[in-house]
Protein backbone atom coordinates (compact mmCIF):
# COMPACT_ATOMS: atom_id res chain seq x y z
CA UNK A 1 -38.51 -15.15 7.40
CA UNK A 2 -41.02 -12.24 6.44
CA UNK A 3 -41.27 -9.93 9.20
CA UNK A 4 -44.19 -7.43 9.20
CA UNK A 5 -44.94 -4.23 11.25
CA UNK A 6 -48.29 -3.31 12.12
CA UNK A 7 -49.91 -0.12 11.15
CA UNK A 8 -49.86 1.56 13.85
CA UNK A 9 -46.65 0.83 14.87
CA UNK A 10 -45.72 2.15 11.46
CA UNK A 11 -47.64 4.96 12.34
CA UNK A 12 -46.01 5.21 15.58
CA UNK A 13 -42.22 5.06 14.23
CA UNK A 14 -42.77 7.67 11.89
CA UNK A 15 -44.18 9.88 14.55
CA UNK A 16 -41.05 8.90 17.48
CA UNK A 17 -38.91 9.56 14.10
CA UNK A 18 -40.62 13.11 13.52
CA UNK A 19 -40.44 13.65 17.25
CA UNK A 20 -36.51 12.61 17.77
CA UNK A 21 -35.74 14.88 13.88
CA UNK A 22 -37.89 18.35 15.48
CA UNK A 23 -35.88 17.57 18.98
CA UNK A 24 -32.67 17.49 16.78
CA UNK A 25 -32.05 13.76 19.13
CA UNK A 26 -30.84 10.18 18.06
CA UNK A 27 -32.77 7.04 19.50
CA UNK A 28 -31.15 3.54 20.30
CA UNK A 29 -32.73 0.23 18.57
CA UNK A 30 -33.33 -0.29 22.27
CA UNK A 31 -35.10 2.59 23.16
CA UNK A 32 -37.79 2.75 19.79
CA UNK A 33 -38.35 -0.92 20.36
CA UNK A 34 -39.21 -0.46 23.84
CA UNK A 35 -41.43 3.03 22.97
CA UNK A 36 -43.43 1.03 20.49
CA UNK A 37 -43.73 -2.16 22.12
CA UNK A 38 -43.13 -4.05 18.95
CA UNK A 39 -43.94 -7.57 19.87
CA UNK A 40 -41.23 -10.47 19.01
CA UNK A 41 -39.30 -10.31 16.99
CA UNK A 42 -38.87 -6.63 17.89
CA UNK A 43 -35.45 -6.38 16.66
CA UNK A 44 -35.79 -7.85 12.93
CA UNK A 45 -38.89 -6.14 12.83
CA UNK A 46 -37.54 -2.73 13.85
CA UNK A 47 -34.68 -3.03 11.40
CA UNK A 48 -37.03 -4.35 8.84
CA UNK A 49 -39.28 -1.32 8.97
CA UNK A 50 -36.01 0.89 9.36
CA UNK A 51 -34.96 -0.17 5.90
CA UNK A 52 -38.26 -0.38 3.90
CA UNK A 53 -38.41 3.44 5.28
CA UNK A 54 -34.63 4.07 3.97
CA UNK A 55 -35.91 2.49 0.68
CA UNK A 56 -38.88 4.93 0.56
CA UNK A 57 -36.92 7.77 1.85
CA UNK A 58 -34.00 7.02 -1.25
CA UNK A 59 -37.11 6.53 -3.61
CA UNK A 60 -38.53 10.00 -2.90
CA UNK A 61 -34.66 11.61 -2.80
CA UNK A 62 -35.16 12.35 0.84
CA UNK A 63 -32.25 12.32 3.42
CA UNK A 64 -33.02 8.97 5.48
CA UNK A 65 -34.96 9.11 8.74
CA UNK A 66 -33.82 5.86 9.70
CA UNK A 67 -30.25 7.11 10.22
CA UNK A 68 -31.72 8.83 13.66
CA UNK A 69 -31.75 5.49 14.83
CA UNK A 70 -28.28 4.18 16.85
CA UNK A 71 -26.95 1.50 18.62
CA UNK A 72 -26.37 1.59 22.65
CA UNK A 73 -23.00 1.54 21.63
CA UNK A 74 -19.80 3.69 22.07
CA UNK A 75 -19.66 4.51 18.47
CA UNK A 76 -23.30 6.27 18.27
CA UNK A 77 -23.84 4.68 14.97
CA UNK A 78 -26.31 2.64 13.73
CA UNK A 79 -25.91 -1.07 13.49
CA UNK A 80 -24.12 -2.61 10.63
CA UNK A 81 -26.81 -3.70 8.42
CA UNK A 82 -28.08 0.22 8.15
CA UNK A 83 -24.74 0.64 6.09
CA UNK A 84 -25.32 -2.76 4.40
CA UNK A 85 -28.76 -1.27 3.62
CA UNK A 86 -27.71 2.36 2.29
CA UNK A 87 -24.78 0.58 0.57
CA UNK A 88 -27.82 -1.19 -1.69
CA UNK A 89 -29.34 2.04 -2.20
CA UNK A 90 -27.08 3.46 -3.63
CA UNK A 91 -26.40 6.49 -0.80
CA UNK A 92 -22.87 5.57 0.34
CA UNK A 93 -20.20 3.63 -1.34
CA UNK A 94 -16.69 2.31 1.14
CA UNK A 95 -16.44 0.25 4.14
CA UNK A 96 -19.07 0.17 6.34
CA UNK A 97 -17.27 0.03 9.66
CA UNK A 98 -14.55 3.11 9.20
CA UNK A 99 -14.54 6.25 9.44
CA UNK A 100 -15.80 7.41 6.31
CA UNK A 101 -19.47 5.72 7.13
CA UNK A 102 -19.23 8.02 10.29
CA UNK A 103 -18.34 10.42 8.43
CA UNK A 104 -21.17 9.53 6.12
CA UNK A 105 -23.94 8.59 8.73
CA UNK A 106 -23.53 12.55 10.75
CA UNK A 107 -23.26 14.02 7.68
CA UNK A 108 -26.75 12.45 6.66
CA UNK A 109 -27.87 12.38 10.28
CA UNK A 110 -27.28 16.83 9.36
CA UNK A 111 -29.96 16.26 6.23
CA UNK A 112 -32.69 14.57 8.51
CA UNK A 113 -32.61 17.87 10.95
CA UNK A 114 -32.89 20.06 8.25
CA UNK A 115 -35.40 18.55 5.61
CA UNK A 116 -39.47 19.45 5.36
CA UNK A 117 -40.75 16.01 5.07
CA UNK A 118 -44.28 15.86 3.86
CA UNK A 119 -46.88 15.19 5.97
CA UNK A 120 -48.18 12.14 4.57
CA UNK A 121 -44.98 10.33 5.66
């Protein structure tokens, strides 16, 4: 199934995404789905948008703005497929579900708070 975002809620995750990196905050699945109002399927098409951003963000050598966003979760990670997704990328190599993908993910998570992203983003 091909799931497609709108462009303004593109428009709109990129700016939550700004907002959350200038506040130096993380955002749950949960929370951006419900501050966009994505219409069903929210979920696949939240992640889906996540990780055509991660894709553009790897493209342009750019620390990955979609590792701001977490699950609800104890661990304060981002879901499984993120990792899946970065994995294909070509950003982090190991298991996706230890501690060296925390390690990874705060690490990156560090990058996001600290890059200039252009404007056109």
């Amino acid at each position: 199934m091909k799931v497609r975002i709108s462009r303004q809620h593109w428009q709109a995750l990129l700016d939550e995404l700004n907002y959350a990196r200038s506040q130096r905050h993380l955002l749950t699945y949960r929370a951006l789905i419900e501050r966009l109002q994505l219409p069903a399927p929210a979920m696949q098409t939240l992640v889906a948008a996540l990780e055509h951003l991660a894709a553009l963000d790897a493209r342009s050598e750019q620390p990955l703005r979609s590792s701001l966003v977490i699950s609800q979760g104890a661990s304060r990670l981002p879901r499984p497929g993120f990792f899946e997704c970065v994995v294909r990328l070509g950003r982090f190599s190991g298991p996706i579900d230890g501690i060296a993908a925390a390690s990874w993910h705060a690490s990156e998570v560090a990058r996001v708070f600290e890059f200039e992203y252009p404007q056109e983003s």
